[in-house]
PDB file of N, CA and C in Angstrom:
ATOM      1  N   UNK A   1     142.355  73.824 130.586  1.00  0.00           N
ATOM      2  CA  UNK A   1     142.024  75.078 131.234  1.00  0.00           C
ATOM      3  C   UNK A   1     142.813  75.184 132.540  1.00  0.00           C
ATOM      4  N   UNK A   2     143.594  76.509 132.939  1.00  0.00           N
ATOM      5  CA  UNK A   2     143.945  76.465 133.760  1.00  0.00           C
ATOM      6  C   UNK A   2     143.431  77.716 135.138  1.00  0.00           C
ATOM      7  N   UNK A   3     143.673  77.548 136.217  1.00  0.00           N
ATOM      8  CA  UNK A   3     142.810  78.151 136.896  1.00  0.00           C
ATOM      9  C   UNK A   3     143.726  79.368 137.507  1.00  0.00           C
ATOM     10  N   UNK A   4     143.551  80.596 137.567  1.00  0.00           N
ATOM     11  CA  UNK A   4     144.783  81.389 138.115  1.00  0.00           C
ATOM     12  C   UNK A   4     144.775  81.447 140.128  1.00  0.00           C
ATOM     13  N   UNK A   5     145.704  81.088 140.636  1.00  0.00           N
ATOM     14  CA  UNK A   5     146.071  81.013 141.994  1.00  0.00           C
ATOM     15  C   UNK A   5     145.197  82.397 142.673  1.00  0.00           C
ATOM     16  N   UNK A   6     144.715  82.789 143.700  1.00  0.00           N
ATOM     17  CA  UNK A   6     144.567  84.326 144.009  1.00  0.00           C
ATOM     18  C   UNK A   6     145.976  85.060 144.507  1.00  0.00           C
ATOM     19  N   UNK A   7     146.095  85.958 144.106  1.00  0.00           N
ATOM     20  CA  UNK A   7     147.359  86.797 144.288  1.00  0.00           C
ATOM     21  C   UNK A   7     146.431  87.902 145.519  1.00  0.00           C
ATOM     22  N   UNK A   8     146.877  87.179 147.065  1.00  0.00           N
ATOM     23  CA  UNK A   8     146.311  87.936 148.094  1.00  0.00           C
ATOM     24  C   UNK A   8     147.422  89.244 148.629  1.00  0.00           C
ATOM     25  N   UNK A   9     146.570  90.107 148.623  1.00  0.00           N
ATOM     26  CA  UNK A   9     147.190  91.680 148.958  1.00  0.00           C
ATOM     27  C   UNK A   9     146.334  92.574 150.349  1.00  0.00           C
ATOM     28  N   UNK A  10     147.244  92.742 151.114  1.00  0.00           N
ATOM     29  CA  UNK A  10     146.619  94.098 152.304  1.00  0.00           C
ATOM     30  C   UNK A  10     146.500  95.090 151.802  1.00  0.00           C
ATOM     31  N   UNK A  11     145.643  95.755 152.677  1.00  0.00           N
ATOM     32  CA  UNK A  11     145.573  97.637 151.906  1.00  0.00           C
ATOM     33  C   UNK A  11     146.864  98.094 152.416  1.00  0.00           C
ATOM     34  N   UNK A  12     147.461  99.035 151.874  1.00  0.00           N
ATOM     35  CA  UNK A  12     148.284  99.865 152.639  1.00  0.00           C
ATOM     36  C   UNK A  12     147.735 100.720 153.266  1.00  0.00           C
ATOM     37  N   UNK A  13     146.748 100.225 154.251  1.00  0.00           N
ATOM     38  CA  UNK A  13     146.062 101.601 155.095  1.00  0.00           C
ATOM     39  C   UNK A  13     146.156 100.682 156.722  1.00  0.00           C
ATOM     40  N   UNK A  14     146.710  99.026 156.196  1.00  0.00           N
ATOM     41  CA  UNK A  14     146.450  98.456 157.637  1.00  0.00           C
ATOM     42  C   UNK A  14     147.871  97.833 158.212  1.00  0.00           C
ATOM     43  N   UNK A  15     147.829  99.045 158.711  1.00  0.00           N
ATOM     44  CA  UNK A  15     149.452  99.130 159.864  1.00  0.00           C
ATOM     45  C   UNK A  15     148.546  99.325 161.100  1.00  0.00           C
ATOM     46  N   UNK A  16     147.489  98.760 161.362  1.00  0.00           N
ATOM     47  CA  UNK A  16     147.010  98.752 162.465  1.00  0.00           C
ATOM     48  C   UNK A  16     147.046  97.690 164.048  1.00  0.00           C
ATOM     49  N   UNK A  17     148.973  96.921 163.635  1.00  0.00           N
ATOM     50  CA  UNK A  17     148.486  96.057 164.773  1.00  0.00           C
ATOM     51  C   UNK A  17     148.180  94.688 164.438  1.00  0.00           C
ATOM     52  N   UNK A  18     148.074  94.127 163.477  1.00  0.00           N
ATOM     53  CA  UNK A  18     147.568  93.199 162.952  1.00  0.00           C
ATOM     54  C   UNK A  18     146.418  92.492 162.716  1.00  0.00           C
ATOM     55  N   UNK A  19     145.919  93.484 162.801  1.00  0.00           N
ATOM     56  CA  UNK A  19     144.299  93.008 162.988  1.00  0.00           C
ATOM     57  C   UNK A  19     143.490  92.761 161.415  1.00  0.00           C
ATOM     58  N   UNK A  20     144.204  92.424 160.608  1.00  0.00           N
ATOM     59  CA  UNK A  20     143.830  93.213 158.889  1.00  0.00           C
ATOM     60  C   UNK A  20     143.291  91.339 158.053  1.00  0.00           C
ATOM     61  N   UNK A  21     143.068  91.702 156.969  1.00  0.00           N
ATOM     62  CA  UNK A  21     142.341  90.843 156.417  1.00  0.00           C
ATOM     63  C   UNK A  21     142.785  90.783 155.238  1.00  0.00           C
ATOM     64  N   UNK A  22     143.139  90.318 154.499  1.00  0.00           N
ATOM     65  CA  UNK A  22     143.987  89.944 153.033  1.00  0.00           C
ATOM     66  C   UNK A  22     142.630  89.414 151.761  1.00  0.00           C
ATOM     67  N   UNK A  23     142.493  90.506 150.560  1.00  0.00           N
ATOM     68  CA  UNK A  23     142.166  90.051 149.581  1.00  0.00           C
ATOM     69  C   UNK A  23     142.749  89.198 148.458  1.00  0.00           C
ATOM     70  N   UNK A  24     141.613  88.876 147.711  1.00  0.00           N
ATOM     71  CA  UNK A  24     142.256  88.822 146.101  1.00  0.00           C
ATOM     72  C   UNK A  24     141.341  88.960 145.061  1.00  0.00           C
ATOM     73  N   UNK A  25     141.545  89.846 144.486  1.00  0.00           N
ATOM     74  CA  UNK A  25     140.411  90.514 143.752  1.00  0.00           C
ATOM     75  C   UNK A  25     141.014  90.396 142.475  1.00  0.00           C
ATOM     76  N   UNK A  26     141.551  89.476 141.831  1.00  0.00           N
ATOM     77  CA  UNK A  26     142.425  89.396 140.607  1.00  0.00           C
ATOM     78  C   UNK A  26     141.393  88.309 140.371  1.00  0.00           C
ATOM     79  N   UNK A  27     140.416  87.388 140.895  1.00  0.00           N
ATOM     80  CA  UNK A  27     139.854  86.241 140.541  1.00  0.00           C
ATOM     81  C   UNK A  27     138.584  87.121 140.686  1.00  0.00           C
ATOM     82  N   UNK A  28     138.010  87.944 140.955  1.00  0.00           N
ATOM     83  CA  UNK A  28     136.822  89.318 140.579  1.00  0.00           C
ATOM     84  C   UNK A  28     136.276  88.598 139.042  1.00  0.00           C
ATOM     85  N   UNK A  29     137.377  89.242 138.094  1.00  0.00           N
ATOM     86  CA  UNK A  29     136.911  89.530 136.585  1.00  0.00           C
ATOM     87  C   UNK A  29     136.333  87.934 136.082  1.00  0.00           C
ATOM     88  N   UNK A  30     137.608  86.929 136.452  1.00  0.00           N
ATOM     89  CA  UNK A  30     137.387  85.795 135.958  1.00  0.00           C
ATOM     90  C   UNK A  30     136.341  84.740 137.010  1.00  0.00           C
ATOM     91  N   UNK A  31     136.187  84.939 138.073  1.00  0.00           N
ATOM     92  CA  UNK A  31     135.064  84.041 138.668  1.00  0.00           C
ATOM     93  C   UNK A  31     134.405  84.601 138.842  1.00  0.00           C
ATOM     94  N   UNK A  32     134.283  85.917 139.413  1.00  0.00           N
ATOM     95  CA  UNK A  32     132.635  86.729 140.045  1.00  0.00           C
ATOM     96  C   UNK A  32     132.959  86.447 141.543  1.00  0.00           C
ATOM     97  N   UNK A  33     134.269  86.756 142.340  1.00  0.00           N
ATOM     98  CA  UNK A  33     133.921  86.066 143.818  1.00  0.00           C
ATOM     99  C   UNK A  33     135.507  86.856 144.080  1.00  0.00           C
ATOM    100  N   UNK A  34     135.321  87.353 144.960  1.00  0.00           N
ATOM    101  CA  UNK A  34     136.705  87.988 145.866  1.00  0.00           C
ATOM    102  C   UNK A  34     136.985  87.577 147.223  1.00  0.00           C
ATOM    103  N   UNK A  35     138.335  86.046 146.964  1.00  0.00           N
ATOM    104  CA  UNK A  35     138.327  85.535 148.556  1.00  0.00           C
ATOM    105  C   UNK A  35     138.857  86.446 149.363  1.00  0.00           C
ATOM    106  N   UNK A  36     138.504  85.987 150.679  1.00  0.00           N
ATOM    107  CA  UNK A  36     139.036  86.934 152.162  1.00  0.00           C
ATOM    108  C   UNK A  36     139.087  85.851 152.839  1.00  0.00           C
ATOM    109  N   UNK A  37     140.468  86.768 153.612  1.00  0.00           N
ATOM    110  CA  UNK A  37     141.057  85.751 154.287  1.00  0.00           C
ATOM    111  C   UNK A  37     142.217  86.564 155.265  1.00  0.00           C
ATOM    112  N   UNK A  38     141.693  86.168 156.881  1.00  0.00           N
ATOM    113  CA  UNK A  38     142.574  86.446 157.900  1.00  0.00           C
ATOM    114  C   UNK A  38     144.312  86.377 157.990  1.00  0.00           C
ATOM    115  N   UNK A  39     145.132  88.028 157.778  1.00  0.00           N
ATOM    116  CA  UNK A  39     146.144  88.197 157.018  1.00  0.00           C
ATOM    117  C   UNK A  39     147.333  87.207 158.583  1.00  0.00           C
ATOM    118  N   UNK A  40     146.517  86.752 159.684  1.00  0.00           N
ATOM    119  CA  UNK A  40     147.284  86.066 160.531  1.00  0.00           C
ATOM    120  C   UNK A  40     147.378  84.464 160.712  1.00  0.00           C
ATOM    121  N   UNK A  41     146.162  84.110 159.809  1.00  0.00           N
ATOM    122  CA  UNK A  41     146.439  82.662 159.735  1.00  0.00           C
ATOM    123  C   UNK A  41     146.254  82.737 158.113  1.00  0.00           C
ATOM    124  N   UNK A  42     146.921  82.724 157.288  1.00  0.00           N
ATOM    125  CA  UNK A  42     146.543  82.668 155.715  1.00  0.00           C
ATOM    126  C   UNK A  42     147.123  80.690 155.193  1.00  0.00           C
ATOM    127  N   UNK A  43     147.057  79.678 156.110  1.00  0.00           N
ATOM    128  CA  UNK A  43     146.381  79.195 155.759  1.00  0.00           C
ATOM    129  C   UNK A  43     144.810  78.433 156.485  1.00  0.00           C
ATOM    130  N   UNK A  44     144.321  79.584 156.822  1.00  0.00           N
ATOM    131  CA  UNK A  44     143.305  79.100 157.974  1.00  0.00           C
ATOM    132  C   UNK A  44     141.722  79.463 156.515  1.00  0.00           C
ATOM    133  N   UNK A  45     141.000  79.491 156.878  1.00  0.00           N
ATOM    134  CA  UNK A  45     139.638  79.443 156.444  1.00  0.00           C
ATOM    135  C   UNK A  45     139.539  80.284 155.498  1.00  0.00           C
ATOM    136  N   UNK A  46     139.223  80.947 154.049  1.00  0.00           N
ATOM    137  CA  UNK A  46     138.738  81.553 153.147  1.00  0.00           C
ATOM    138  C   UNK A  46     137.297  81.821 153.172  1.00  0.00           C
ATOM    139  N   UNK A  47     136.855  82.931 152.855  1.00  0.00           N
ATOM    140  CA  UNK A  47     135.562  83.494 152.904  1.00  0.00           C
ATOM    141  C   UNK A  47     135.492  84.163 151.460  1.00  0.00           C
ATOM    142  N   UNK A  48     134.473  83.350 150.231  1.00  0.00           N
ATOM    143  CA  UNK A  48     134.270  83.715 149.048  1.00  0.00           C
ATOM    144  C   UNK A  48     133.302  84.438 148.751  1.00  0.00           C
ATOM    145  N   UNK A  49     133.190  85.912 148.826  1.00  0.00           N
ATOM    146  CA  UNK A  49     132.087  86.213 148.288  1.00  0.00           C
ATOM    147  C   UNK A  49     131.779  86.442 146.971  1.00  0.00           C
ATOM    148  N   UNK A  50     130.476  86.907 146.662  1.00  0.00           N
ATOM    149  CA  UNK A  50     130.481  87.611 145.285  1.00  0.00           C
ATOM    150  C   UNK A  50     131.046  89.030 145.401  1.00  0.00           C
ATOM    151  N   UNK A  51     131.877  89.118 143.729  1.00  0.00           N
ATOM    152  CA  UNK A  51     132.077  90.033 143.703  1.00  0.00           C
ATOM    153  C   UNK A  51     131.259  91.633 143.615  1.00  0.00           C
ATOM    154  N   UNK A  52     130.049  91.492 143.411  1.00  0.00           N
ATOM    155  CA  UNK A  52     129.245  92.587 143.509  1.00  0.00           C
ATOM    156  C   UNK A  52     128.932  92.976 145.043  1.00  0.00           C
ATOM    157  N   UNK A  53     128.866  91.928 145.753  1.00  0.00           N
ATOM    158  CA  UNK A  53     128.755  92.250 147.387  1.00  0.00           C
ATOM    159  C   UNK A  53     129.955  92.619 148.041  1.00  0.00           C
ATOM    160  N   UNK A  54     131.040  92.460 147.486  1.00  0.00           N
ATOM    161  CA  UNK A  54     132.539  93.155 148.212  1.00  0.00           C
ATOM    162  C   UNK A  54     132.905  94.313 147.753  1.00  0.00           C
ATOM    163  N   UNK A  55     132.441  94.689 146.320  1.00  0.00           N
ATOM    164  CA  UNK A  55     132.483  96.129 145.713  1.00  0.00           C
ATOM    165  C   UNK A  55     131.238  96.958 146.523  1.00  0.00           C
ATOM    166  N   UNK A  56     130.133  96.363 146.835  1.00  0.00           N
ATOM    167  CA  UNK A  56     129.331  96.986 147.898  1.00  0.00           C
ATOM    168  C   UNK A  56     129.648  97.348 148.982  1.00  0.00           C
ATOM    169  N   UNK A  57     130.339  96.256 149.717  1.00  0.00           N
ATOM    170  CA  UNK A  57     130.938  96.303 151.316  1.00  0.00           C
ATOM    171  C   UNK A  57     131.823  97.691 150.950  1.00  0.00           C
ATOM    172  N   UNK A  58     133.005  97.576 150.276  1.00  0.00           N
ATOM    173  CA  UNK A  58     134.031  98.754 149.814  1.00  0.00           C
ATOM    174  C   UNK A  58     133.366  99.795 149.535  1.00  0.00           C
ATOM    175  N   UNK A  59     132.316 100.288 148.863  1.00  0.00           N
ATOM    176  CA  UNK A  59     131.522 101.369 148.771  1.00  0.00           C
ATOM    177  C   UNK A  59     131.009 101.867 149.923  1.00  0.00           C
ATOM    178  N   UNK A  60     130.152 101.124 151.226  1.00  0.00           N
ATOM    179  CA  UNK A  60     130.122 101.381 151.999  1.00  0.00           C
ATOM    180  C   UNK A  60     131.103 101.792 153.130  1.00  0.00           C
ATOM    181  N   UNK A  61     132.346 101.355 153.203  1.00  0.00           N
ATOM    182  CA  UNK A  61     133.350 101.663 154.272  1.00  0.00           C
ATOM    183  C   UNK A  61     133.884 103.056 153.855  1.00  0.00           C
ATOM    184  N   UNK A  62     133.896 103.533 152.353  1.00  0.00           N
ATOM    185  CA  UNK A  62     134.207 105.034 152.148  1.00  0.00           C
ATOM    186  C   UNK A  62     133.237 105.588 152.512  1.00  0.00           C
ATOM    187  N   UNK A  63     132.053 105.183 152.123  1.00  0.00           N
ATOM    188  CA  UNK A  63     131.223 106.278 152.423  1.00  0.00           C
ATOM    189  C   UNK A  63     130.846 106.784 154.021  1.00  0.00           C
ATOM    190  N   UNK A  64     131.544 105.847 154.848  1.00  0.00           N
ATOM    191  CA  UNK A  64     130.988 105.652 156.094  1.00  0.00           C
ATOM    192  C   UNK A  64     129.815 105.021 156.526  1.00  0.00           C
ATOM    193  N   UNK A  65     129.420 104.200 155.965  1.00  0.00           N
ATOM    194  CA  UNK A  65     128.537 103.749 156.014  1.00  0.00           C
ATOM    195  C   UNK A  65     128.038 102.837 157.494  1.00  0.00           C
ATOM    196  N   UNK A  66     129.067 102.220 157.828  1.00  0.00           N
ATOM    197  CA  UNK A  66     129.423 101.619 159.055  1.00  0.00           C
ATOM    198  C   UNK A  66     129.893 102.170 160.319  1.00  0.00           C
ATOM    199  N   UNK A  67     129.949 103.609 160.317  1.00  0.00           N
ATOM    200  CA  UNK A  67     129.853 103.892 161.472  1.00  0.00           C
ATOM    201  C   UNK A  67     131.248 104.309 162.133  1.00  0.00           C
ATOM    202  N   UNK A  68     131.524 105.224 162.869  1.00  0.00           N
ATOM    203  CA  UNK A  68     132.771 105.536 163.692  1.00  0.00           C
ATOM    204  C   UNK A  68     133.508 103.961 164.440  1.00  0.00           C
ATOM    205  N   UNK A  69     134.724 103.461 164.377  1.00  0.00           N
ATOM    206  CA  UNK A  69     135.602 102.620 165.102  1.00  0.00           C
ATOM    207  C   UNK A  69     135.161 103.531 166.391  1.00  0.00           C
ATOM    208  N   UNK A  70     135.320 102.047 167.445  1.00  0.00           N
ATOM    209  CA  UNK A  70     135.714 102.611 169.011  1.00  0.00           C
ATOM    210  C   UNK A  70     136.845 101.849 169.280  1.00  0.00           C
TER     211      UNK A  70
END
């Protein structure tokens, strides 16, 4: 069995400066878990969630859910 690498990607919405956060949601279907991971140290710390709680988080940031940036 072999395990597939995560293929980590930015949104194209974060030209903000560098402040952005790098997915990989290609390991979604096959584990249930979408790592994150700080797009300025990528090899610094991974944060695995489930994938039903990051399709949540993402549902919420369209909807606004979180509130106006200052």
């Amino acid at each position: 069995m072999t395990t597939a690498p995560p293929y980590w990607f930015k949104s194209s919405y974060s030209d903000n400066g560098g402040q952005c956060v790098e997915v990989a949601t290609n390991l979604a279907a096959s584990h249930g878990t979408v790592p994150v991971r700080d797009s300025k140290r990528p090899t610094g710390p991974v944060l695995t969630l489930p994938a039903t709680a990051f399709t949540a988080f993402v549902a919420g940031v369209k909807d606004g859910g979180f509130g106006a940036r200052r």
